[in-house]
Protein backbone atom coordinates (compact mmCIF):
# COMPACT_ATOMS: atom_id res chain seq x y z
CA UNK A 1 -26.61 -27.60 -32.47
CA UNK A 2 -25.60 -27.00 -36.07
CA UNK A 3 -22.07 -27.47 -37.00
CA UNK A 4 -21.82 -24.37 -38.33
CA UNK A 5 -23.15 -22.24 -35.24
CA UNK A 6 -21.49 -24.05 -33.05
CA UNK A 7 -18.27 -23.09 -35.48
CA UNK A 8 -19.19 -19.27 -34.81
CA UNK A 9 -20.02 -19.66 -31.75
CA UNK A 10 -16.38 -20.86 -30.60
CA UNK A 11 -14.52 -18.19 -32.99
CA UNK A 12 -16.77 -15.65 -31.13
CA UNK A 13 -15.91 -16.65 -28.07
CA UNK A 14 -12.06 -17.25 -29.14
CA UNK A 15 -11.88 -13.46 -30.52
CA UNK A 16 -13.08 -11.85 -27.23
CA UNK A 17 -10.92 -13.97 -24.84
CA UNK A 18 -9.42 -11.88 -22.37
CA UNK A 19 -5.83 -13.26 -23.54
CA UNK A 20 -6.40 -12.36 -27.33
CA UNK A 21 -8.19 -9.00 -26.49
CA UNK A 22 -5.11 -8.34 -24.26
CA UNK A 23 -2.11 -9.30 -27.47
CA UNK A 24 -4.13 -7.77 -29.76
CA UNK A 25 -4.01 -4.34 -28.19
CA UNK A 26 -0.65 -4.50 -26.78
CA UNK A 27 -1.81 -4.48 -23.44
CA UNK A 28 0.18 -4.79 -20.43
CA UNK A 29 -1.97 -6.91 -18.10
CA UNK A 30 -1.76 -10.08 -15.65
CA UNK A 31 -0.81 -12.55 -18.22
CA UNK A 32 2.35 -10.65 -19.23
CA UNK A 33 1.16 -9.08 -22.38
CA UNK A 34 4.09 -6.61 -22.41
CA UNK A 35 7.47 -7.99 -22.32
CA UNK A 36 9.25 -4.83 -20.79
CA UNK A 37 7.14 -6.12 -17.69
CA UNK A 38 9.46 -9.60 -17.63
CA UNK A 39 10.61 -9.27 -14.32
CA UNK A 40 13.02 -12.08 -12.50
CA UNK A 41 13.48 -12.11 -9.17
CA UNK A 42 17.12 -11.29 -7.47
CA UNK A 43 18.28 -12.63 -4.44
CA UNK A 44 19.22 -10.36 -1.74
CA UNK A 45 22.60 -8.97 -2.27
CA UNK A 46 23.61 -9.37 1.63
CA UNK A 47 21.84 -11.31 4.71
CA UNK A 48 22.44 -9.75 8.39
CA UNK A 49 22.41 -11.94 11.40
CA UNK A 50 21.61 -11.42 14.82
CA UNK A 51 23.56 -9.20 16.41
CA UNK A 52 24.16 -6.60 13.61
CA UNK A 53 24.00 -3.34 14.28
CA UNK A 54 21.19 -1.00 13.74
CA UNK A 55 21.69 1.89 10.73
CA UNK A 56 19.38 4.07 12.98
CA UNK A 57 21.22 6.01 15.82
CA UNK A 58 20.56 4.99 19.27
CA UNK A 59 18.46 1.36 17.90
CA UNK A 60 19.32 -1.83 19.55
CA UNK A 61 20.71 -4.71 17.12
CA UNK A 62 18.96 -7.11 15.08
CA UNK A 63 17.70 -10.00 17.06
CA UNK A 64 17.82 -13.73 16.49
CA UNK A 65 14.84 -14.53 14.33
CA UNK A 66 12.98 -18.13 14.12
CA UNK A 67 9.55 -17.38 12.52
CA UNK A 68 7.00 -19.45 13.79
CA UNK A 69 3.88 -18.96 11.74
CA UNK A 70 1.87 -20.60 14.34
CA UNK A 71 2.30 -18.12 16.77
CA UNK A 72 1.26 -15.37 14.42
CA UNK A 73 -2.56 -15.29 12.73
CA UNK A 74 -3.49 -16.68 9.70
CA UNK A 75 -1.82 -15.08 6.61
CA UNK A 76 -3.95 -12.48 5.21
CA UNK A 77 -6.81 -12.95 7.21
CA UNK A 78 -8.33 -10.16 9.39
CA UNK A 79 -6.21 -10.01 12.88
CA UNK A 80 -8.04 -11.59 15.47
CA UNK A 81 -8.74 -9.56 18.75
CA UNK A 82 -8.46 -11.33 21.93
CA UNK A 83 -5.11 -12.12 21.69
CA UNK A 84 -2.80 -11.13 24.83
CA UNK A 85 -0.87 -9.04 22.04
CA UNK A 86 -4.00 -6.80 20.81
CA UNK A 87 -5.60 -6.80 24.77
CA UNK A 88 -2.33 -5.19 25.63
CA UNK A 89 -2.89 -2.24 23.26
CA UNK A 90 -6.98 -2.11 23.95
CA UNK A 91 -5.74 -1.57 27.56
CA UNK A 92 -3.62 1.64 26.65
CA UNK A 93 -6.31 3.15 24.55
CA UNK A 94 -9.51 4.91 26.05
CA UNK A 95 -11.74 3.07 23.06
CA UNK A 96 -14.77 5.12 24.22
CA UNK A 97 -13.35 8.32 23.03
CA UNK A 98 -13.25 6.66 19.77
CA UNK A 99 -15.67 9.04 17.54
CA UNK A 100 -19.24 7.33 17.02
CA UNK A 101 -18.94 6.71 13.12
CA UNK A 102 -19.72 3.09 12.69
CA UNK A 103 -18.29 0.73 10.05
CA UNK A 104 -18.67 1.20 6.40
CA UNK A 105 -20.29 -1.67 4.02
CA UNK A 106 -18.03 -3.19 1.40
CA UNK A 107 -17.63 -1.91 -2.10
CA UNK A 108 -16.83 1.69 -0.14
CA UNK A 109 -18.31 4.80 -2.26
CA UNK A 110 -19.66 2.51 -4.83
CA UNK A 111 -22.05 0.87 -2.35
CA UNK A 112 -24.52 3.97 -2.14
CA UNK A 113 -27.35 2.10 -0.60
CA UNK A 114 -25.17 0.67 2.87
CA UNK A 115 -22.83 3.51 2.72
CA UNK A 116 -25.29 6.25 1.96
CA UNK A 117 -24.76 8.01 5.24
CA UNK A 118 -21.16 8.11 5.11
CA UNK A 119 -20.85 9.13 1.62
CA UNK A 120 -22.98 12.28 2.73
CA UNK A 121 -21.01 12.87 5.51
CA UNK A 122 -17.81 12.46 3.77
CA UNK A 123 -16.68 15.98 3.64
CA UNK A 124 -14.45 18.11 6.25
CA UNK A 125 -17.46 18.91 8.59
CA UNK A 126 -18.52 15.22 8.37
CA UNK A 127 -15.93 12.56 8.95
CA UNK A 128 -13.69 13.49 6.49
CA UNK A 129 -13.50 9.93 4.67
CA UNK A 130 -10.86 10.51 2.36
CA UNK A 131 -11.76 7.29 -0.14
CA UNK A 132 -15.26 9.00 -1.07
CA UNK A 133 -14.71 12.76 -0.49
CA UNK A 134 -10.46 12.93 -0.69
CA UNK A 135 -11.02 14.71 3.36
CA UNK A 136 -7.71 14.81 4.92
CA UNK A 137 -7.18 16.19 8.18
CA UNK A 138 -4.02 18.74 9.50
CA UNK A 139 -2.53 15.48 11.03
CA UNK A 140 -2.44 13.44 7.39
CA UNK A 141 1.31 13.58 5.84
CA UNK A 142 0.13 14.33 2.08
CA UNK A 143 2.75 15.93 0.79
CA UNK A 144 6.50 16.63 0.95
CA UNK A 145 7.03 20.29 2.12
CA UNK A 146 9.67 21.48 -0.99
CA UNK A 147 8.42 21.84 -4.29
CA UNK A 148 10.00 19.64 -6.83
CA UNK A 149 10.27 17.05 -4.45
CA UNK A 150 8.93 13.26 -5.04
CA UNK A 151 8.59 10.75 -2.06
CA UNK A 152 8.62 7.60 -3.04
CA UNK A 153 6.49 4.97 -1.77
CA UNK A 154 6.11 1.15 -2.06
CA UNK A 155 3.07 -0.29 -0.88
CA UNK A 156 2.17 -4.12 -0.20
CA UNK A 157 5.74 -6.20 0.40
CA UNK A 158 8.31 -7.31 0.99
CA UNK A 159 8.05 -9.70 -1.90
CA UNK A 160 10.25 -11.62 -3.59
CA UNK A 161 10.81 -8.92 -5.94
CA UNK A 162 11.52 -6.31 -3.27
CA UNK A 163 15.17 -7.38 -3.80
CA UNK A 164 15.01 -5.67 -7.29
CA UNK A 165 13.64 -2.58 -5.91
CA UNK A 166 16.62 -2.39 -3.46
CA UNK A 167 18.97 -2.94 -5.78
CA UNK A 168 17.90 -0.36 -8.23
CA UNK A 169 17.75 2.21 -5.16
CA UNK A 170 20.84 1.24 -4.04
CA UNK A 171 22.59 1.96 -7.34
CA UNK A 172 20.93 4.75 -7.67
CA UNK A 173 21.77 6.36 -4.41
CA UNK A 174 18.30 6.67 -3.13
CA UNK A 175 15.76 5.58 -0.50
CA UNK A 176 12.68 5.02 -0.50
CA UNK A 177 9.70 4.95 2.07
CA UNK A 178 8.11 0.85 2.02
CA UNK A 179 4.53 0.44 3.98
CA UNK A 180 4.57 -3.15 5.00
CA UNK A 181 1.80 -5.58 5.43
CA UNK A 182 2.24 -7.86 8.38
CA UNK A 183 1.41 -10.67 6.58
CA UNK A 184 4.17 -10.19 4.09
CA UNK A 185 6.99 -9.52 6.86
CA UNK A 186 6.93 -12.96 8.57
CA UNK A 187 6.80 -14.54 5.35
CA UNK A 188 10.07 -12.51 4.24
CA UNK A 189 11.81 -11.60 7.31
CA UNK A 190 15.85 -11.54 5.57
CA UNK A 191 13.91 -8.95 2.93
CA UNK A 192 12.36 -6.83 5.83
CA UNK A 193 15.81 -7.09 7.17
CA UNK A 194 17.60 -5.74 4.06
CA UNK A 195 15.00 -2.77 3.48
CA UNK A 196 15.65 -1.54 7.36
CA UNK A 197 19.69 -1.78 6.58
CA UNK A 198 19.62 0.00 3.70
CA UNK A 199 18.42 2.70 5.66
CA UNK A 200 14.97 3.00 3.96
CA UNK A 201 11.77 4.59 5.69
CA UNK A 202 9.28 1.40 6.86
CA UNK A 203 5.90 1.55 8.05
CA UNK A 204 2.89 -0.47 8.63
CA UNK A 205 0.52 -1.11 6.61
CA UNK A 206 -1.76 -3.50 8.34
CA UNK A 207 -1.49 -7.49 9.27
CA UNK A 208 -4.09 -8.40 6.39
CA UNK A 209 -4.48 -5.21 4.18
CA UNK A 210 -8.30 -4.24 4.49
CA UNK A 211 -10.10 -1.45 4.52
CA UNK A 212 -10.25 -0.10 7.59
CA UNK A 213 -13.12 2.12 7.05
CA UNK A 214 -15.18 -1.28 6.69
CA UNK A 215 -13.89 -3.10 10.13
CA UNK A 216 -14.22 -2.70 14.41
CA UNK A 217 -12.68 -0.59 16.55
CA UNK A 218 -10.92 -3.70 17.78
CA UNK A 219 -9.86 -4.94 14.61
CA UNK A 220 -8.27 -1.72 13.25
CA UNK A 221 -6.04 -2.29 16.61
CA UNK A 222 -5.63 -5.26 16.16
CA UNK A 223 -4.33 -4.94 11.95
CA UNK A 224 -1.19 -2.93 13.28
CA UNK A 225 -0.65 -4.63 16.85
CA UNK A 226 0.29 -7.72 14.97
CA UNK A 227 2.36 -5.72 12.40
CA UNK A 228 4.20 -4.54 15.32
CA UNK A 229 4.99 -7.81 16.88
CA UNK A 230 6.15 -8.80 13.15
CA UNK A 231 8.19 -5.91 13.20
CA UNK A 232 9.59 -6.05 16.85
CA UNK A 233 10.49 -10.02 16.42
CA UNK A 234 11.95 -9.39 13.12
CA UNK A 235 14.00 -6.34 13.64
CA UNK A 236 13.54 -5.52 17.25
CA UNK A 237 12.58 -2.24 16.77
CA UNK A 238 8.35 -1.28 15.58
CA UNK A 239 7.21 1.78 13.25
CA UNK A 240 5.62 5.46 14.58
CA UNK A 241 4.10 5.46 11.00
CA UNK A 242 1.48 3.78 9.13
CA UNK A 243 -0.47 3.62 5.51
CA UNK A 244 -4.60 2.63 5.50
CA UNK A 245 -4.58 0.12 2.72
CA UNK A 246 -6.20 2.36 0.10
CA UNK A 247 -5.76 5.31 1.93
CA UNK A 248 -9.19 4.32 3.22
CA UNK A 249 -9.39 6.51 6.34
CA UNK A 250 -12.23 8.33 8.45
CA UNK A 251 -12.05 10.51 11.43
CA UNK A 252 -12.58 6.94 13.36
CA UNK A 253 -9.20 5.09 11.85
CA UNK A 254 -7.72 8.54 12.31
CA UNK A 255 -8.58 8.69 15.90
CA UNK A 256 -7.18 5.27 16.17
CA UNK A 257 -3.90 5.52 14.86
CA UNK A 258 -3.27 8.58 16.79
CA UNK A 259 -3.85 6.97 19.55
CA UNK A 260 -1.20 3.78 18.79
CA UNK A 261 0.91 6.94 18.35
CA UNK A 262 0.85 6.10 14.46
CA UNK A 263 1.23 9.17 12.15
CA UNK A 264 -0.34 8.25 9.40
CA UNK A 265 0.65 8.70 5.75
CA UNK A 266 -1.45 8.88 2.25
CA UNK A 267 -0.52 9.93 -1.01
CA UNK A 268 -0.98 12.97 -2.86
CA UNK A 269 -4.34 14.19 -4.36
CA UNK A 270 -5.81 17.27 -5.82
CA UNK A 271 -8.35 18.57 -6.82
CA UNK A 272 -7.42 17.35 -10.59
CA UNK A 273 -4.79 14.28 -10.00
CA UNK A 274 -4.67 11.37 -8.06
CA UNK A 275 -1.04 10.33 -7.56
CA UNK A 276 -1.64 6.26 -7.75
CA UNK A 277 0.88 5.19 -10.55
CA UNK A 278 -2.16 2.97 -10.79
CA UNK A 279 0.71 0.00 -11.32
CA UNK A 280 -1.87 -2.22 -9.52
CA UNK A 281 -4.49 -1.57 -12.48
CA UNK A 282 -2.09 -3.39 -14.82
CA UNK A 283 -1.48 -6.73 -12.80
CA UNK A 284 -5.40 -6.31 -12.34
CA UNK A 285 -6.02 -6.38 -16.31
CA UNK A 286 -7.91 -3.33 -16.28
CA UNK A 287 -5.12 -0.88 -17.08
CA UNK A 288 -2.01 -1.35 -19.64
CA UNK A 289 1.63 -0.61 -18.96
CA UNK A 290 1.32 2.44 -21.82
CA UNK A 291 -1.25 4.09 -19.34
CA UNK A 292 0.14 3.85 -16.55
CA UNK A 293 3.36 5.52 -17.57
CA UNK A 294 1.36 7.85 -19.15
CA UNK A 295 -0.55 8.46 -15.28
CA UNK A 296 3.14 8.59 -14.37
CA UNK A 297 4.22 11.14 -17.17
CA UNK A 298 1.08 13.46 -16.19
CA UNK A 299 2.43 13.65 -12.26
CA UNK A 300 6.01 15.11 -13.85
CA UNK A 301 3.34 17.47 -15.82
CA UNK A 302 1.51 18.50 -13.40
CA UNK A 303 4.04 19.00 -10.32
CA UNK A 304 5.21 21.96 -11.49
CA UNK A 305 2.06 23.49 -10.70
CA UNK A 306 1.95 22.66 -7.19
CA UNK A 307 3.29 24.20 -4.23
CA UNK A 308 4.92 21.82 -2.62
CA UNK A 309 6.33 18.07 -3.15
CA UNK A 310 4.19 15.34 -3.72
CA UNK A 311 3.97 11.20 -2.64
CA UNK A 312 3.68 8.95 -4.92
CA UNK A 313 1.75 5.65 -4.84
CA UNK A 314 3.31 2.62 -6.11
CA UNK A 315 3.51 -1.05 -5.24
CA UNK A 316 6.03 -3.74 -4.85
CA UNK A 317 4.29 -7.06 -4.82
CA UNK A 318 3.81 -7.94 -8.16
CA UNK A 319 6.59 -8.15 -10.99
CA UNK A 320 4.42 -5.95 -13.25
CA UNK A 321 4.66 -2.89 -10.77
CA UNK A 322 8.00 -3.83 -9.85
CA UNK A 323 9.23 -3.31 -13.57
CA UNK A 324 7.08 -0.18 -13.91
CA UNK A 325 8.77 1.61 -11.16
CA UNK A 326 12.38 0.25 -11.86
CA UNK A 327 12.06 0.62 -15.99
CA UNK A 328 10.15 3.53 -16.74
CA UNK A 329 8.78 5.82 -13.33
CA UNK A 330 12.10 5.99 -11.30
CA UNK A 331 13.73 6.85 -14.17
CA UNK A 332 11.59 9.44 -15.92
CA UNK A 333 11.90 11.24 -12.72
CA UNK A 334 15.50 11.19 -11.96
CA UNK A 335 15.84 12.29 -15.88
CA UNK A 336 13.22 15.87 -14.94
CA UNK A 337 15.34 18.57 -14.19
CA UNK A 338 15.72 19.77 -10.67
CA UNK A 339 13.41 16.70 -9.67
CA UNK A 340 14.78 14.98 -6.00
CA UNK A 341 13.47 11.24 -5.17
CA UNK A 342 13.49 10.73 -2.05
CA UNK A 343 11.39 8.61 1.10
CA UNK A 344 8.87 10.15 3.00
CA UNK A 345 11.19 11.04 6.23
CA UNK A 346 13.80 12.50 4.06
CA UNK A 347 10.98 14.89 2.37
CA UNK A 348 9.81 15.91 5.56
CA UNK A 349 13.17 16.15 6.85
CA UNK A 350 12.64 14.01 9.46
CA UNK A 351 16.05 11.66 10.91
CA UNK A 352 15.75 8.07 10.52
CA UNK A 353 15.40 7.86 14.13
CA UNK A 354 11.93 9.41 13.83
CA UNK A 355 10.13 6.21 11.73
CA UNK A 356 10.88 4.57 14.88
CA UNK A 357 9.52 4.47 18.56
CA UNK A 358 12.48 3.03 19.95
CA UNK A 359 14.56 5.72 18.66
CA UNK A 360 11.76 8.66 18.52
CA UNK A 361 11.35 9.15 22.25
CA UNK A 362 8.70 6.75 22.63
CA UNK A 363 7.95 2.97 22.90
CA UNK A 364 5.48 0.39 21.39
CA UNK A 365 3.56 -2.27 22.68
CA UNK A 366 6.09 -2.49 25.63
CA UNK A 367 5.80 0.85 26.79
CA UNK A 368 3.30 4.02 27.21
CA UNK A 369 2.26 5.12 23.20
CA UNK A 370 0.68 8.71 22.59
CA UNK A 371 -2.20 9.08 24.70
CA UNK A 372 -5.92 8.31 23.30
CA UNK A 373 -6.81 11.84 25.12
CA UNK A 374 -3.95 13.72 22.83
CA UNK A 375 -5.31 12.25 19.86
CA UNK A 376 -6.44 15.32 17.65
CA UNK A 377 -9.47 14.12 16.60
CA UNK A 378 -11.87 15.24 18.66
CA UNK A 379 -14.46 12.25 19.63
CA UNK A 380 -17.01 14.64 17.43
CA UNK A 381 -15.26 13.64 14.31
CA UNK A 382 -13.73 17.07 14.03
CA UNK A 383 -10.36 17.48 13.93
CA UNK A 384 -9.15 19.76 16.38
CA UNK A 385 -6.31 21.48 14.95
CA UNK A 386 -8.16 22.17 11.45
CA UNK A 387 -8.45 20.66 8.53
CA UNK A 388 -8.29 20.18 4.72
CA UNK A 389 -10.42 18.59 1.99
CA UNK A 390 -8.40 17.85 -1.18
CA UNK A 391 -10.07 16.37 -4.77
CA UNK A 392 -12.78 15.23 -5.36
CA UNK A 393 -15.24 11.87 -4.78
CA UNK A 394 -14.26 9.06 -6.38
CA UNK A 395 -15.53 5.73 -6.38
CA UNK A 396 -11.70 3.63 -5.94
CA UNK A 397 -9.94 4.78 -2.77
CA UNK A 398 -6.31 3.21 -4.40
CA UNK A 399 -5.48 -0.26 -5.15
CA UNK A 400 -7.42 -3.22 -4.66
CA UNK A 401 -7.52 -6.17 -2.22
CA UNK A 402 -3.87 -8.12 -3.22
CA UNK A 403 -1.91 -11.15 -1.70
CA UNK A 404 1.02 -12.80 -3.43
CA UNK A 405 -1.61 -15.97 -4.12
CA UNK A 406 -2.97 -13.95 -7.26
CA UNK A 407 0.11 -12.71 -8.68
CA UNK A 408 -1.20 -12.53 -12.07
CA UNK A 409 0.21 -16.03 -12.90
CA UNK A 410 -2.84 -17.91 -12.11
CA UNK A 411 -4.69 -15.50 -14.74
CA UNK A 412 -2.40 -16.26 -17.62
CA UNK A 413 -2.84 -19.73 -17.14
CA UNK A 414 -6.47 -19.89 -17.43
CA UNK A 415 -6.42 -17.78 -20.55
CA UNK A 416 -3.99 -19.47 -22.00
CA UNK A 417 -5.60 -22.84 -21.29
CA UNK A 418 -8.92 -21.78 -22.72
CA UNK A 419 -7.73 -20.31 -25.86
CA UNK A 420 -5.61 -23.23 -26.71
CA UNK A 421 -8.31 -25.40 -25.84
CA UNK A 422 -10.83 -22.91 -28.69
CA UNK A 423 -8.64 -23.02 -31.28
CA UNK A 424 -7.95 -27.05 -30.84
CA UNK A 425 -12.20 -27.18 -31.00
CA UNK A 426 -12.50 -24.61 -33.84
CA UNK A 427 -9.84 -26.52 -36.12
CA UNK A 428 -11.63 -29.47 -35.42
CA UNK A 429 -14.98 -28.23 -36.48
CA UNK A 430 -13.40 -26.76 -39.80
């Protein structure tokens, strides 16, 4: 090759690097582009032992905890099912009331060909899949009740940045509701710890955060059995709410949950917005900071149109989202007049002791749940106290696949590897 195409060749390839693109445009992605998204890491503020007692009236103390990975599954990996833990819930639940919708194909309602069927039947009178149709059902929490009201949610810790979030909250005198993945809770218990004694709303948010939509009957049981264990071991006490990663949820995951005696919880979305911060679009490189505050600025804009409150998606696994909430959405909405921040339970005006089935008049894994027969989704699909369709289809149900292994780190290497390794070649050809 010719000295001199190879010359253009490597300054073309140079100019549209994704690290170059990204400075050049002031983006906010992965690599760090934006410096308001620096982000270190605090320690937490206060450790609890064994023995402390409960915030929540009526919950037995914290217990002794000695993680042992090896008794759990495989981090972020799909929840096996013949476990004793997940055969004791598959006992409690009458699986062949279960409606007949059978598992999505990946790629959701971009995957038209596999997922034709259920794209079609998407709608209220179908089985009101929420990621391709926005379908929610009377027994979805979408909302908070008061207008001018914003529940705040974190989805995807703890992480080590988690201890940030509480911090901020905690100066700030408010809580927050935190949707935990499994996965994440064994590998921070002291965090999980400090986000239940602060008196902040958990719930569960799956062992290995997939889409449920896409997996078995068994395995959806089996994503929040294991969160529970997580959750009883670490704090001796397990959730009565839960999160689909993505808010990817059918009348089948509905049916499901319902009958774990899970309420389950999504964001808010209408027929014009989608409340995802989309924080998660920035660590992915496919969003900047300056849009994403803007997404955040057009929720402050358009709430005052709505009837009621609304919830909020945003995450706390990655320093990017971390700094978005703590530097510019928390604040822009404790600076709107007559705006409240609060969690999800404090919205619905629901006591702490309701998050919780020790406390709410029922019991987990060690005790009788809701019945499978009270569930109300009917095993047509139908839900059987009405329902809703919100919005519109859309093609991304939320936030995309994350674990802390691609924290946006391993991105900003690479990029800045291969332009440093271009520029060394180009001003060695010239």
């Amino acid at each position: 090759m010719a000295p001199s195409l190879l010359r253009t060749l490597v300054v073309i390839s140079l100019t549209t690097s994704p690290f170059l693109s990204n400075a050049q445009t002031g983006g906010a992605t992965a690599s760090g582009g934006d410096p308001t998204l620096s982000l270190t890491p605090l320690p937490l503020s206060k450790t609890y032992p064994a023995g402390t007692q409960s915030p929540i009236p009526g919950a037995p103390p914290l217990p002794a905890v000695s993680i042992d990975l090896s008794q759990y599954p495989p981090l972020d990996k799909l929840a096996p099912t013949d476990s004793d833990v997940v055969k004791a819930w598959l006992a409690k639940i009458d699986m062949t009331k279960v409606p007949a919708i059978k598992p999505n194909g990946l790629n959701l309602c971009a995957n038209t060909t596999v997922n034709a069927d259920a794209i079609a039947k998407a709608g209220p009178d179908g089985n009101c899949w929420w990621s391709c149709a926005g379908c929610t059902r009377s027994t979805d929490i979408t909302t908070c009740p008061s207008k001018g009201t914003l529940g705040a949610s974190f989805d995807d810790g703890p992480s080590e940045f988690t201890p940030n979030v509480l911090q901020y909250l905690d100066e700030n005198k408010l809580k927050a509701t935190f949707f935990i993945v499994g996965s994440r809770a064994v590998s921070s218990p002291d965090i999980l710890r400090a986000e239940y004694m602060a008196g902040h709303q958990l719930c569960l948010h799956t062992w290995s955060h997939p889409s449920l939509t896409t997996i078995t009957n068994e395995q959806i049981v089996a994503e929040f059995a294991w969160s529970m264990k997580a959750f009883k071991d670490i704090l001796g006490i397990q959730p009565t709410c839960a999160r689909p990663p993505y808010s990817d949820v059918d009348d089948r995951v509905r049916y499901i949950l319902n009958a774990m005696g899970l309420k389950t919880i999504l964001w808010t979305r209408t027929s014009t917005t989608n409340f995802d911060t989309n924080d998660w679009r920035v660590v992915a490189g496919s969003a900047t900071a300056a849009s994403s505050v803007q997404t955040f600025q057009g929720f402050l804009t358009t709430q005052s149109t709505l009837q009621t409150g609304f919830i909020v998606l945003a995450h706390d696994l990655f320093s990017q989202t971390v700094a978005l909430s703590l530097k510019y959405f928390l604040p822009a909405a404790l600076k709107t007049p007559g705006m409240k921040v609060q969690s999800i339970s404090d919205c619905l005006g629901q006591p702490a002791s309701a998050s919780y089935f020790e406390t709410a008049g029922a019991s987990g894994a060690g005790g009788a749940t809701t019945p499978a027969g009270n569930s109300s989704i009917g095993t047509n699909g139908a839900a059987k106290a009405g329902s809703n369709s919100s919005g519109s289809a859309t093609n991304q149900p939320g936030s995309p696949p994350k674990t802390p292994k691609d924290s946006g780190a391993s991105r900003t290497k690479i990029s800045l590897c291969q332009s440093a390794l271009l520029l060394t070649i180009v001003l060695i050809l010239v």
